[in-house]
PDB file of N, CA and C in Angstrom:
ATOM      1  N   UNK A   1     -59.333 -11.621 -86.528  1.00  0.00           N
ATOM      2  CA  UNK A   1     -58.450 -11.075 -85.520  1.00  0.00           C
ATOM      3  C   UNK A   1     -57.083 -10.809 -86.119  1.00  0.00           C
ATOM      4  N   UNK A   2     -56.513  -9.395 -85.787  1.00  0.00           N
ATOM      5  CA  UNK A   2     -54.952  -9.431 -86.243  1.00  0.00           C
ATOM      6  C   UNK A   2     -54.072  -9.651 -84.950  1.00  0.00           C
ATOM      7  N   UNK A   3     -52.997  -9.961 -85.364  1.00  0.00           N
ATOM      8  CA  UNK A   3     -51.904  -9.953 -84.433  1.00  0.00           C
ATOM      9  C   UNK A   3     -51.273  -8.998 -83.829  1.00  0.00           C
ATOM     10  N   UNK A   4     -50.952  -8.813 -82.549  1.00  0.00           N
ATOM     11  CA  UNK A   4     -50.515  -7.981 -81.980  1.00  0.00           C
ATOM     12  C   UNK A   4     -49.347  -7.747 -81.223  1.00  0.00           C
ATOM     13  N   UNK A   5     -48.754  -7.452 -81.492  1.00  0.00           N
ATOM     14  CA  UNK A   5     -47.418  -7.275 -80.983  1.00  0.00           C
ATOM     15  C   UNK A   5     -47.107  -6.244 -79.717  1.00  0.00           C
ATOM     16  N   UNK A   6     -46.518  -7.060 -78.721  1.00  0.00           N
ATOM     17  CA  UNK A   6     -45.527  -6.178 -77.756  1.00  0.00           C
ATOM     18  C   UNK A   6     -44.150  -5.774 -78.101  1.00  0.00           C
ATOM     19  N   UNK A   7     -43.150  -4.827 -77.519  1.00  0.00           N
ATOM     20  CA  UNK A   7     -42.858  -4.400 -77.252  1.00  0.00           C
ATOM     21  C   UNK A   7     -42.096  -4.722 -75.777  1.00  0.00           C
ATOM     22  N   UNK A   8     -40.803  -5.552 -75.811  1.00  0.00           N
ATOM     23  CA  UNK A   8     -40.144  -5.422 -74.261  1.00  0.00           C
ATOM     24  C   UNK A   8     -38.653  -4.587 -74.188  1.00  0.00           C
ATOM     25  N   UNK A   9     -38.543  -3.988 -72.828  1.00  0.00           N
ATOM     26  CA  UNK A   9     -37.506  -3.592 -72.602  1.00  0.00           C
ATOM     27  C   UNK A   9     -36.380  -4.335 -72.406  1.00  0.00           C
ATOM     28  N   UNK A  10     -34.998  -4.225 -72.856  1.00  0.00           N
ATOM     29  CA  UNK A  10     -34.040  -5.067 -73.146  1.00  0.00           C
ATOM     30  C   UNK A  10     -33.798  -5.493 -71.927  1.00  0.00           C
ATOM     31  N   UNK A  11     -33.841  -4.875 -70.603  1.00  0.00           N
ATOM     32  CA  UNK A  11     -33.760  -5.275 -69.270  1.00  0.00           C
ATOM     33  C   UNK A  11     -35.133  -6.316 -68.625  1.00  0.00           C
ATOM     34  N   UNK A  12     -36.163  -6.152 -69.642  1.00  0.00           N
ATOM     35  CA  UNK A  12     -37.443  -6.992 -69.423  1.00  0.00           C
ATOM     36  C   UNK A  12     -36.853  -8.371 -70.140  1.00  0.00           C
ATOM     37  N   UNK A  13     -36.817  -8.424 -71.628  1.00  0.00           N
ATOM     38  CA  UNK A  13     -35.841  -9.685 -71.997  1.00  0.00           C
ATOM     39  C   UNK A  13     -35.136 -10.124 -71.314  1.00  0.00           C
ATOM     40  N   UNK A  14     -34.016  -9.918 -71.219  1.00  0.00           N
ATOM     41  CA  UNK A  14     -32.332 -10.630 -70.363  1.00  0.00           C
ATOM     42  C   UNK A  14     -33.355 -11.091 -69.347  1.00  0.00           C
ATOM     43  N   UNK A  15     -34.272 -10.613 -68.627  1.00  0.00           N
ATOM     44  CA  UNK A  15     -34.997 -11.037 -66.991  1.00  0.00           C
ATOM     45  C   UNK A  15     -35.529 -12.400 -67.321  1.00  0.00           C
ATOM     46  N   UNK A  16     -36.273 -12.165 -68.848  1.00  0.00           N
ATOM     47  CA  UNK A  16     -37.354 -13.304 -68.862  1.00  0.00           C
ATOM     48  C   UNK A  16     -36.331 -14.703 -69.394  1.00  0.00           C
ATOM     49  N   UNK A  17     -35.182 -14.222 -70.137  1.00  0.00           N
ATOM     50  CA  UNK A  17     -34.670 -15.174 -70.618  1.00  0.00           C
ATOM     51  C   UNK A  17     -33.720 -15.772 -69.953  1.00  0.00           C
ATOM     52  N   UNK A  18     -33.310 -15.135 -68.415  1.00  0.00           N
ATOM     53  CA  UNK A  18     -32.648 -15.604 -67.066  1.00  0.00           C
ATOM     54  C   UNK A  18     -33.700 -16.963 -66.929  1.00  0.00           C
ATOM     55  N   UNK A  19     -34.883 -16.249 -66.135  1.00  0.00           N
ATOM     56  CA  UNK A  19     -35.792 -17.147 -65.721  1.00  0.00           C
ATOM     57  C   UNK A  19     -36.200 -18.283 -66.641  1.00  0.00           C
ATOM     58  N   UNK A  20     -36.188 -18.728 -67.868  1.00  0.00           N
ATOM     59  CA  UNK A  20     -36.148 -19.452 -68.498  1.00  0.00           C
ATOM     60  C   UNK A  20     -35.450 -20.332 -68.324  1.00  0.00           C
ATOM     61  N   UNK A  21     -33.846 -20.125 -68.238  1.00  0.00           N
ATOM     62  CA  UNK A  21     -33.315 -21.025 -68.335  1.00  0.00           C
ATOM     63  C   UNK A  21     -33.087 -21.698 -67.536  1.00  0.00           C
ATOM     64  N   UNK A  22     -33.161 -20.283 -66.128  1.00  0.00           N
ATOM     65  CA  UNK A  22     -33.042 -20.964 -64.865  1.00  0.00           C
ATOM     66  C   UNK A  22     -34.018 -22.289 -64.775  1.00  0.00           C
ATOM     67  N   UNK A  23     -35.180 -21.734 -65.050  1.00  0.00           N
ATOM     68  CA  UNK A  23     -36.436 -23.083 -64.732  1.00  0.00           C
ATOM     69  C   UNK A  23     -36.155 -24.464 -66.017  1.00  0.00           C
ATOM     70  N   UNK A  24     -35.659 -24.331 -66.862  1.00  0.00           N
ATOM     71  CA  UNK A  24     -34.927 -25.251 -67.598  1.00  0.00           C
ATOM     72  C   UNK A  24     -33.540 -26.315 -66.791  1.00  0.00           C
ATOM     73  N   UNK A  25     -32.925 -25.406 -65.754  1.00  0.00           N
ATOM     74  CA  UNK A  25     -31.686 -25.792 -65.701  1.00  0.00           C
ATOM     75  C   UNK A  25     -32.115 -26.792 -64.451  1.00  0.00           C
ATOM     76  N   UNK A  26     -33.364 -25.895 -63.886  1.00  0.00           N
ATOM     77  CA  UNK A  26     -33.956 -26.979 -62.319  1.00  0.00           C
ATOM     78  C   UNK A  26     -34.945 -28.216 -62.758  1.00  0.00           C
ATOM     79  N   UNK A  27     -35.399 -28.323 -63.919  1.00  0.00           N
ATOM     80  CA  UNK A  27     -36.287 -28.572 -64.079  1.00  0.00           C
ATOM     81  C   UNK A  27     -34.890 -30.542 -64.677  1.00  0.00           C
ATOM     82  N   UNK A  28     -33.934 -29.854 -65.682  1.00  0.00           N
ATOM     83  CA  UNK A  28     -32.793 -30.803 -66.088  1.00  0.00           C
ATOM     84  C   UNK A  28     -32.672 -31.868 -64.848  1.00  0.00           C
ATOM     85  N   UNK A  29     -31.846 -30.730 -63.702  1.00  0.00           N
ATOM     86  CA  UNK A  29     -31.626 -31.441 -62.437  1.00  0.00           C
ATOM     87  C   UNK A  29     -32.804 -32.175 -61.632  1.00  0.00           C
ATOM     88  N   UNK A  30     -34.144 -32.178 -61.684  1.00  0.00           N
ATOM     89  CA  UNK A  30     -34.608 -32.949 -61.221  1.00  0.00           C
ATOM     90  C   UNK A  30     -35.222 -34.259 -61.853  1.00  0.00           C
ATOM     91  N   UNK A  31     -35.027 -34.373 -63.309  1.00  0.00           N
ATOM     92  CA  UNK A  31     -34.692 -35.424 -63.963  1.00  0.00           C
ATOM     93  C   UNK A  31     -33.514 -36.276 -63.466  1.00  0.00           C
ATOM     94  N   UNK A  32     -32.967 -35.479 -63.438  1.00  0.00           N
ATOM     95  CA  UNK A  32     -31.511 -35.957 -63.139  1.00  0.00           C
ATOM     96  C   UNK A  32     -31.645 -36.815 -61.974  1.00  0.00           C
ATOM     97  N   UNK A  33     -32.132 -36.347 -60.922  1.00  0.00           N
ATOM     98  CA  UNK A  33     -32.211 -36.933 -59.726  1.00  0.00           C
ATOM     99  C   UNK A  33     -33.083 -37.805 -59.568  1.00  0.00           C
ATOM    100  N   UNK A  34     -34.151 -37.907 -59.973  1.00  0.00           N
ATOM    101  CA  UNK A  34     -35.108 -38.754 -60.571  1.00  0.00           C
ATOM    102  C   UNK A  34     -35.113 -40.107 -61.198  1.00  0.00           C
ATOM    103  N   UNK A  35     -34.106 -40.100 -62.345  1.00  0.00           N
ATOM    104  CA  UNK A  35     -33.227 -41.229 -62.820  1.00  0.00           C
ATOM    105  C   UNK A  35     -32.434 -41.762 -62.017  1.00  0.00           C
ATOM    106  N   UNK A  36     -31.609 -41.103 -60.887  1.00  0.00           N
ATOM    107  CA  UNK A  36     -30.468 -41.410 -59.799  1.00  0.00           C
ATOM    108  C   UNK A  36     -31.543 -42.603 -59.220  1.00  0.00           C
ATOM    109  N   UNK A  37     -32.587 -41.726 -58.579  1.00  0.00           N
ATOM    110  CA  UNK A  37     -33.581 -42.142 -57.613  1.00  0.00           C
ATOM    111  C   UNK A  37     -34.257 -43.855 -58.310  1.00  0.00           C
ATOM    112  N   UNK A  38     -34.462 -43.087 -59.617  1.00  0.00           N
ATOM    113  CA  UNK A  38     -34.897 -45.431 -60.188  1.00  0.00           C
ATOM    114  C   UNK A  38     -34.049 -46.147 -60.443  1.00  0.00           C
ATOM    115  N   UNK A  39     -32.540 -45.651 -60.805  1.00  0.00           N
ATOM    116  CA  UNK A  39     -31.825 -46.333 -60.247  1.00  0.00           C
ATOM    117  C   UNK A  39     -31.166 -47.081 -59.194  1.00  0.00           C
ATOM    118  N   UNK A  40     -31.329 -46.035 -58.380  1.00  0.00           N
ATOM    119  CA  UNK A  40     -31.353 -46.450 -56.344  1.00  0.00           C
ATOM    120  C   UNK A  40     -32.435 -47.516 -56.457  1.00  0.00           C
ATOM    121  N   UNK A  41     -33.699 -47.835 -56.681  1.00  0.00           N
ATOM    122  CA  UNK A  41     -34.808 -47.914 -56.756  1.00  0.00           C
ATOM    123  C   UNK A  41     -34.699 -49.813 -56.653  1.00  0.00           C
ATOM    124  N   UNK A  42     -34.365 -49.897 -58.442  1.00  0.00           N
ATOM    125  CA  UNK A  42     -34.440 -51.011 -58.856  1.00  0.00           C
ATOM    126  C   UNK A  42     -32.519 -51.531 -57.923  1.00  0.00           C
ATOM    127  N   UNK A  43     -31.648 -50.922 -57.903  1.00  0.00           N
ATOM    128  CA  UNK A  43     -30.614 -51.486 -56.922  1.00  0.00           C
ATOM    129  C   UNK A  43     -31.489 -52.152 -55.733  1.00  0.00           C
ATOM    130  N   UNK A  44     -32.617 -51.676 -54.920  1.00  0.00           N
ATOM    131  CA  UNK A  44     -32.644 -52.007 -53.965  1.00  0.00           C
ATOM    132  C   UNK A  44     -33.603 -53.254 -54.449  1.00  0.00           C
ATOM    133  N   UNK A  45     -34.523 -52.986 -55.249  1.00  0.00           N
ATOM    134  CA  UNK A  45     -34.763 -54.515 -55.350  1.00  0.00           C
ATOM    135  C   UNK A  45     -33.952 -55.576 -55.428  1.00  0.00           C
ATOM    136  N   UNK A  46     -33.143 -55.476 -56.710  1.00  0.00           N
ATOM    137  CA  UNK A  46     -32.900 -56.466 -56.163  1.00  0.00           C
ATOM    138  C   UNK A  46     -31.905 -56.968 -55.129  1.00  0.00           C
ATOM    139  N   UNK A  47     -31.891 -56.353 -54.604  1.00  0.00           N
ATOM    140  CA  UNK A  47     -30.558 -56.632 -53.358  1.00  0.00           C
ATOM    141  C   UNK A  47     -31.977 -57.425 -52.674  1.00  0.00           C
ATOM    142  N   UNK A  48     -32.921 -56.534 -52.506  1.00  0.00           N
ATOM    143  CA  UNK A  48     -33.992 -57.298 -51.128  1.00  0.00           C
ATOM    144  C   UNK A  48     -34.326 -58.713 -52.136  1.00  0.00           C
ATOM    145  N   UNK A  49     -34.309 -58.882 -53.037  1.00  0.00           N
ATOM    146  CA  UNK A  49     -34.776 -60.223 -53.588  1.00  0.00           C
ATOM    147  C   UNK A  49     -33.506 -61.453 -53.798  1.00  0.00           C
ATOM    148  N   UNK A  50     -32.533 -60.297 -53.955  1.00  0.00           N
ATOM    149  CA  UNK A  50     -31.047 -61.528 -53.261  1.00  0.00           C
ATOM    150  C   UNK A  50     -30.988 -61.578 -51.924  1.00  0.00           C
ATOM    151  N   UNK A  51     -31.426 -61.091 -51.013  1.00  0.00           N
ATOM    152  CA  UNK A  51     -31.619 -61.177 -49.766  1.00  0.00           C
ATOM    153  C   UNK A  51     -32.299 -62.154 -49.096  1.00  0.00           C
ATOM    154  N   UNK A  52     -33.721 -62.122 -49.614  1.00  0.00           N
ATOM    155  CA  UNK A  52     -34.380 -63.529 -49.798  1.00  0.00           C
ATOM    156  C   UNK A  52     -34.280 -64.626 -50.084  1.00  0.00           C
ATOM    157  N   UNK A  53     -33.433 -64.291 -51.456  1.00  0.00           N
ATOM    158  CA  UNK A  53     -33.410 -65.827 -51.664  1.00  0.00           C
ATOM    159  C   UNK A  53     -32.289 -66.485 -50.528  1.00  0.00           C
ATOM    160  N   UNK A  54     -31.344 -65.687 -50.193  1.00  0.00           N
ATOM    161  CA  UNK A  54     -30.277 -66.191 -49.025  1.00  0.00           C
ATOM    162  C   UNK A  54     -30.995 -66.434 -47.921  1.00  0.00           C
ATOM    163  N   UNK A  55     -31.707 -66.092 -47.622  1.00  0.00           N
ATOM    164  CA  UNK A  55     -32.731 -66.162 -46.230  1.00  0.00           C
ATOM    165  C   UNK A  55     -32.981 -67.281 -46.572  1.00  0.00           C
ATOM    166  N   UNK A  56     -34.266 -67.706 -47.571  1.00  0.00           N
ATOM    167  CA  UNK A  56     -34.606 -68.870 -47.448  1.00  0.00           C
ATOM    168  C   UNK A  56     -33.570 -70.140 -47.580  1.00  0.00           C
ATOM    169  N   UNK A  57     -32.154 -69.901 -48.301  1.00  0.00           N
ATOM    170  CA  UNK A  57     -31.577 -70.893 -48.322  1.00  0.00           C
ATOM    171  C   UNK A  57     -30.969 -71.277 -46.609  1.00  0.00           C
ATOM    172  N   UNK A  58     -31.021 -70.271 -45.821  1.00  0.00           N
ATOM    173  CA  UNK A  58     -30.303 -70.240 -44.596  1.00  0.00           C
ATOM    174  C   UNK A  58     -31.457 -71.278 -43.805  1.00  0.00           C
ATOM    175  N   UNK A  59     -32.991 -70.735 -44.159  1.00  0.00           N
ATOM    176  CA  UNK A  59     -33.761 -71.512 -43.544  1.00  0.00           C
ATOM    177  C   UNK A  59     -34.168 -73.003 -43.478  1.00  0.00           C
ATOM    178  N   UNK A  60     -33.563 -73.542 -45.310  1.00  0.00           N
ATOM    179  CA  UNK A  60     -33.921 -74.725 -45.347  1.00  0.00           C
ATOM    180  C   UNK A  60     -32.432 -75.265 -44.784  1.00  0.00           C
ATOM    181  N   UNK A  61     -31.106 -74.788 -44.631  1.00  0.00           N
ATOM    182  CA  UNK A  61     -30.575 -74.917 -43.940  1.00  0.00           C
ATOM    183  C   UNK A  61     -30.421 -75.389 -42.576  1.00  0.00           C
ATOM    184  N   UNK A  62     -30.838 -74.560 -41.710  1.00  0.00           N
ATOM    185  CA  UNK A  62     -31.281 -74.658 -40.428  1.00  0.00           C
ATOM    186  C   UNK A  62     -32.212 -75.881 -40.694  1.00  0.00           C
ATOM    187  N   UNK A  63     -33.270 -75.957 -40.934  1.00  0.00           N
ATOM    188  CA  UNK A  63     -34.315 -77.124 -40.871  1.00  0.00           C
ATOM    189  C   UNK A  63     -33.209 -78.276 -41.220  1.00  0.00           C
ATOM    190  N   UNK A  64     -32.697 -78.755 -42.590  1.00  0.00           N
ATOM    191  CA  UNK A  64     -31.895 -79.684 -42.519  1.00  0.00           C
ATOM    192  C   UNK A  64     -31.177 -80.117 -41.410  1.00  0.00           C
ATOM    193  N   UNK A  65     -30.048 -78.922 -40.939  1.00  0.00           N
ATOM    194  CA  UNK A  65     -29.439 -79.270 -39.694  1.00  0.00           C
ATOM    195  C   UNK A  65     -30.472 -79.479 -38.774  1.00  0.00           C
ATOM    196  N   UNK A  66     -31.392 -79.143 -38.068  1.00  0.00           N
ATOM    197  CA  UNK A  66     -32.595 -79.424 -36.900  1.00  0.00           C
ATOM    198  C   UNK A  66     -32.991 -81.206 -37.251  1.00  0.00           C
ATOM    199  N   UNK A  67     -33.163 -81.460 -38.794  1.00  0.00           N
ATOM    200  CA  UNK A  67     -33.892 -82.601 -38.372  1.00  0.00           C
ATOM    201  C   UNK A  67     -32.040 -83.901 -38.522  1.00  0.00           C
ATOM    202  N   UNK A  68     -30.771 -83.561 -38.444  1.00  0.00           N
ATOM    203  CA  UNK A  68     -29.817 -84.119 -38.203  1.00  0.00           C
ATOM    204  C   UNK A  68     -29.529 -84.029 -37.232  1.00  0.00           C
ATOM    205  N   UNK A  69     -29.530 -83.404 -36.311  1.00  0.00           N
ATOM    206  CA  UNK A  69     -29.455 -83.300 -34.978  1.00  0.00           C
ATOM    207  C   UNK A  69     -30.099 -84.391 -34.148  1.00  0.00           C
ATOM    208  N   UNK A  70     -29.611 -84.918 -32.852  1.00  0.00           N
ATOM    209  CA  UNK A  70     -30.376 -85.496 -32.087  1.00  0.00           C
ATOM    210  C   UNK A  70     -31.110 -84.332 -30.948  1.00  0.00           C
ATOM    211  N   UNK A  71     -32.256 -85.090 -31.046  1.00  0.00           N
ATOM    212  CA  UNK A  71     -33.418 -84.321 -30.076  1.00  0.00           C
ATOM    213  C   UNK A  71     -32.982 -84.387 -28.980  1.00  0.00           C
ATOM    214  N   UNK A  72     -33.113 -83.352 -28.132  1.00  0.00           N
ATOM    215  CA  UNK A  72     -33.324 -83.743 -26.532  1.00  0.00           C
ATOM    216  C   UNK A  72     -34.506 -82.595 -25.948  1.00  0.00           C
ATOM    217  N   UNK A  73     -34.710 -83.243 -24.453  1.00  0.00           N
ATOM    218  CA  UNK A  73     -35.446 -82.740 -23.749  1.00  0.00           C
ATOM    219  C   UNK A  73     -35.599 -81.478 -22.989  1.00  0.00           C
ATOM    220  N   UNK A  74     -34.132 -81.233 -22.826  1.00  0.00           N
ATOM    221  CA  UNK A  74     -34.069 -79.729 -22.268  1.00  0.00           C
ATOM    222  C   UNK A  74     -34.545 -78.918 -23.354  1.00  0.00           C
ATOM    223  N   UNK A  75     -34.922 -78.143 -22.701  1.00  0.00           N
ATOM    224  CA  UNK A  75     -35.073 -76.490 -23.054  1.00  0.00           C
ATOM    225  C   UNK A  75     -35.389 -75.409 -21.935  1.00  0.00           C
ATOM    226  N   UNK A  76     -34.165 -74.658 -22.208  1.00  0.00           N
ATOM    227  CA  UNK A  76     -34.047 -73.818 -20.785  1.00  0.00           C
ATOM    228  C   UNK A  76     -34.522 -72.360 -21.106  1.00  0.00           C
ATOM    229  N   UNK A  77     -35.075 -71.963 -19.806  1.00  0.00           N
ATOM    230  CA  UNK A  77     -36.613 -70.843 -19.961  1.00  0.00           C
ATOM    231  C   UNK A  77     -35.800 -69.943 -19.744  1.00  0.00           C
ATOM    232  N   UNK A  78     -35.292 -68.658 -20.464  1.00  0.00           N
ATOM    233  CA  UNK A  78     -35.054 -67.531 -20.254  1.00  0.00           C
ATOM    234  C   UNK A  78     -35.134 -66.915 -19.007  1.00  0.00           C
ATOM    235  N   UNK A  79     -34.346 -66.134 -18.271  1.00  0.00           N
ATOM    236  CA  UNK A  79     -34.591 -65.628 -16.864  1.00  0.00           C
ATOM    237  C   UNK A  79     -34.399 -64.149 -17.355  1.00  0.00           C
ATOM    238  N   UNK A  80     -36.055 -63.365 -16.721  1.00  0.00           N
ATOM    239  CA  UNK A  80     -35.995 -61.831 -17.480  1.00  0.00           C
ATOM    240  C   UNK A  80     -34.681 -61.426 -16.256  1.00  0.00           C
ATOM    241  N   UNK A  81     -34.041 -60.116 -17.311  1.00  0.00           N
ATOM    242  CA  UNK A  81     -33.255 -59.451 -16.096  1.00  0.00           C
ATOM    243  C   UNK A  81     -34.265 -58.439 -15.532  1.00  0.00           C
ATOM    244  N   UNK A  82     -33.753 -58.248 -14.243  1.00  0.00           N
ATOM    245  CA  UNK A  82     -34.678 -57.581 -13.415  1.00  0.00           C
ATOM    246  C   UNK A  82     -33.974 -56.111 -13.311  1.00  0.00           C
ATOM    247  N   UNK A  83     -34.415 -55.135 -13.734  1.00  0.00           N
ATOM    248  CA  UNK A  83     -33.795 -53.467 -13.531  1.00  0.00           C
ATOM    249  C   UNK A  83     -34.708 -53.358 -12.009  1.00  0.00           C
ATOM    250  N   UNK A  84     -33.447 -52.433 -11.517  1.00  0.00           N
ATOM    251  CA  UNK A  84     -34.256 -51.769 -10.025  1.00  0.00           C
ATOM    252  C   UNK A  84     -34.549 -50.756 -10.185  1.00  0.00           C
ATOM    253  N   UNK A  85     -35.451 -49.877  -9.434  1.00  0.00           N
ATOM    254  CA  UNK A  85     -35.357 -49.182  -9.162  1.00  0.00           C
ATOM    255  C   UNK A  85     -35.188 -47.708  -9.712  1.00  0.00           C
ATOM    256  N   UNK A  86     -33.639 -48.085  -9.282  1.00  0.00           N
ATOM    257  CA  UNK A  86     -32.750 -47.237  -9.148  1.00  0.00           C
ATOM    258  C   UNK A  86     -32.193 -47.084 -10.688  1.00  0.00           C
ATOM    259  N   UNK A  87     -32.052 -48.034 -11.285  1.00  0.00           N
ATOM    260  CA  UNK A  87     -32.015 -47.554 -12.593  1.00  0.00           C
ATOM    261  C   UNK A  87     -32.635 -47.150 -13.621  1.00  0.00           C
ATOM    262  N   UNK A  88     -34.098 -47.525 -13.496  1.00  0.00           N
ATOM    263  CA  UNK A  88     -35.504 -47.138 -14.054  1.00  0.00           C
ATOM    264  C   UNK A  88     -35.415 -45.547 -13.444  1.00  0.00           C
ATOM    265  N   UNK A  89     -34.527 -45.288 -12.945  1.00  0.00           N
ATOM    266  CA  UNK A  89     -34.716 -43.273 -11.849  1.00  0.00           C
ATOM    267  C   UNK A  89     -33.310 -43.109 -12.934  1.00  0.00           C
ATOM    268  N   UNK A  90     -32.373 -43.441 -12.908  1.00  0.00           N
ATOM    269  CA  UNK A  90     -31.261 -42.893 -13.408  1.00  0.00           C
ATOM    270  C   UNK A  90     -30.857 -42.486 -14.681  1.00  0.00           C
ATOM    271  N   UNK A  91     -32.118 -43.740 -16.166  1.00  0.00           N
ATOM    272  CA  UNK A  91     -32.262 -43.532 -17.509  1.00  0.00           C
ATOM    273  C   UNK A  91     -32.595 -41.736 -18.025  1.00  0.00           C
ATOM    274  N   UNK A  92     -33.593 -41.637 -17.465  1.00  0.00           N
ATOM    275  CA  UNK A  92     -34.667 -40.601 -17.527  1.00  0.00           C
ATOM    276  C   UNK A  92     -33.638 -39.202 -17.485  1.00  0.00           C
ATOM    277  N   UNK A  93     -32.834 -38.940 -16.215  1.00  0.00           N
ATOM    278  CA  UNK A  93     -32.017 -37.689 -15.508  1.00  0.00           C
ATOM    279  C   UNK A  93     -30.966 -37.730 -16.387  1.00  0.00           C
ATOM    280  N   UNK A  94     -30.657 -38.741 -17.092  1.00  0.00           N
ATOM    281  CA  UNK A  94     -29.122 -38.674 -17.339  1.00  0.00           C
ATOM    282  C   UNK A  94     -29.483 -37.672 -19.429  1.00  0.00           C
ATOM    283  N   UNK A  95     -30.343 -38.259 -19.557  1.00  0.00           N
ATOM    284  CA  UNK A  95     -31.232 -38.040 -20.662  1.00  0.00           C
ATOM    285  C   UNK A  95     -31.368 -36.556 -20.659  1.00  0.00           C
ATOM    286  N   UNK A  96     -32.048 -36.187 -19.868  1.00  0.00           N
ATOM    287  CA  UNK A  96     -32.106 -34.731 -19.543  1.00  0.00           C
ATOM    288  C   UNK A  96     -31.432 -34.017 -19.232  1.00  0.00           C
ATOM    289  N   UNK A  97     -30.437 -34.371 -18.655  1.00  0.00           N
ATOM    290  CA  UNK A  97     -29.201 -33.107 -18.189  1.00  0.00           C
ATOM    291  C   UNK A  97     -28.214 -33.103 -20.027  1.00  0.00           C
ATOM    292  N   UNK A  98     -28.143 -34.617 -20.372  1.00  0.00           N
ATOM    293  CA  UNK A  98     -27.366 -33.788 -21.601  1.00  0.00           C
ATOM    294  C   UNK A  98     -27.975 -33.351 -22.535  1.00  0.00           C
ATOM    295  N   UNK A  99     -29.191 -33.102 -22.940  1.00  0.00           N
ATOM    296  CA  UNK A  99     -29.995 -32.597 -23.527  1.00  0.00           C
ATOM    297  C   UNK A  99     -30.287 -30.830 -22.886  1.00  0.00           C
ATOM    298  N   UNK A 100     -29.971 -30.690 -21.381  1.00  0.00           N
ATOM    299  CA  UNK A 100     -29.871 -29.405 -21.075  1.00  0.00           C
ATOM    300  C   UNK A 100     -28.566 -28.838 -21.742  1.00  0.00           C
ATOM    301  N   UNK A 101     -27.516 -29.645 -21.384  1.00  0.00           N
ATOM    302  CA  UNK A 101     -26.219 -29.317 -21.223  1.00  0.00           C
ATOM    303  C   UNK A 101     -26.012 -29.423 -23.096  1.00  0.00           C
ATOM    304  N   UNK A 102     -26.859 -29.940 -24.114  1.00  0.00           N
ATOM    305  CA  UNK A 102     -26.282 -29.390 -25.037  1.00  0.00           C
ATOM    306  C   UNK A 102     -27.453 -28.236 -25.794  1.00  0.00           C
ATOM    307  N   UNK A 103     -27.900 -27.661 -25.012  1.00  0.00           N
ATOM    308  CA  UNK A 103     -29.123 -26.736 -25.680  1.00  0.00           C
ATOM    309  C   UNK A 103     -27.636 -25.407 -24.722  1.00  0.00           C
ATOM    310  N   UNK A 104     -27.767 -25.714 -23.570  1.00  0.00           N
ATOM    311  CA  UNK A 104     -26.833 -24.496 -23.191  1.00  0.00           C
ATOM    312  C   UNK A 104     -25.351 -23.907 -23.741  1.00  0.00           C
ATOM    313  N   UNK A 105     -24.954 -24.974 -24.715  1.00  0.00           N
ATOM    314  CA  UNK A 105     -23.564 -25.359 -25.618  1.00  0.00           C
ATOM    315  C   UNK A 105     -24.490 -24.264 -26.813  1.00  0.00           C
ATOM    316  N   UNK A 106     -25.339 -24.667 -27.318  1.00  0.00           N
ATOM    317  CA  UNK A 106     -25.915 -23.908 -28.685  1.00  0.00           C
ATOM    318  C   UNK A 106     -26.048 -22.524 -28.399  1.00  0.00           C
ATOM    319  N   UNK A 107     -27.159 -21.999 -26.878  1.00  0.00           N
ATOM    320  CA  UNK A 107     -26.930 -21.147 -26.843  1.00  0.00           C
ATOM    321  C   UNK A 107     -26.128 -19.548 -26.424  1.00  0.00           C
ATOM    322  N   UNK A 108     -24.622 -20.756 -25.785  1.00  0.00           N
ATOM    323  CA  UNK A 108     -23.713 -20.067 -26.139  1.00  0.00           C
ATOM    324  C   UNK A 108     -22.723 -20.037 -26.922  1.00  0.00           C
ATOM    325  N   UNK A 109     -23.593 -20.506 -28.209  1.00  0.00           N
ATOM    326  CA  UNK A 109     -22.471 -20.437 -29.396  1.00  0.00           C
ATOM    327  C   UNK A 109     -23.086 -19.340 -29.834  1.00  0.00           C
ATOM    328  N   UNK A 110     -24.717 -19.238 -30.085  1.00  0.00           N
ATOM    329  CA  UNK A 110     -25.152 -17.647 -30.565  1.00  0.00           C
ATOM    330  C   UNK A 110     -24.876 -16.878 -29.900  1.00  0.00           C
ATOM    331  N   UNK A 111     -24.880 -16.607 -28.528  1.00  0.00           N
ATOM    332  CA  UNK A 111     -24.316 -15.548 -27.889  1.00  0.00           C
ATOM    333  C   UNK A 111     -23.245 -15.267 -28.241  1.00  0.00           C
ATOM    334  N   UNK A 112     -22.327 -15.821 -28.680  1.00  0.00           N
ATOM    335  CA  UNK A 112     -20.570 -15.752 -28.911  1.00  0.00           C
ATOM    336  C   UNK A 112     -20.799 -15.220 -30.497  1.00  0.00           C
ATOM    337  N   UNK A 113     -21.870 -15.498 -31.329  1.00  0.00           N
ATOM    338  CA  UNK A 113     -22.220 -14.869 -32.839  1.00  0.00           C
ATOM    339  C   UNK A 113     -22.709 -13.540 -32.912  1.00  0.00           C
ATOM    340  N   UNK A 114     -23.138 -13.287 -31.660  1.00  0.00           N
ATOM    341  CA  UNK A 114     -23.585 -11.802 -31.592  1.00  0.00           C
ATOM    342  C   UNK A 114     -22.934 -10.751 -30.963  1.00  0.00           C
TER     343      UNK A 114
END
């Protein structure tokens, strides 16, 4: 087999050697972000594993204080609050009107763009 050669137009070059670099220059930046990203990564470990370990010190904490404490007998039962009604009706409407009232804000901001 011999070799064969093309032939490009100088406006075909400059195009291909745009796109080159371009896909070089995106290709840089998502390294880039990538490295950001395992850096974020391993930050968050260990924050969640210093997190833990403070947790558990809080817990053997608490237990220490619980068994220094003197015991007693009370323990008082939560009383649910009771919604009426009227406010189980009022969540819902109030929800919806500003959700009207900001769709009608948007679409007279495009009207005002056109």
């Amino acid at each position: 087999m011999t070799a064969e050669y093309i032939r490009f137009a100088q406006q075909e070059a400059v195009q291909g050697q745009k796109n080159l670099l371009e896909s070089q220059v995106h290709l840089l930046q998502g390294l880039k972000k990538f490295k950001a990203y395992r850096l974020l990564r391993a930050e968050e470990l260990r924050l969640k594993i210093q997190l833990k370990q403070q947790y558990d010190a809080l817990i053997e904490q608490l237990d220490i204080l619980n068994r220094i404490l003197p015991q007693t007998e009370f323990k008082p039962t939560p009383q649910p609050k009771q919604i009426t009604k009227q406010e189980r009706e009022v969540s819902p409407t109030i929800q919806e009107h500003s959700l009207e009232d900001e769709l009608a804000a948007i679409q007279r901001k495009l009207q005002s763009l056109k």
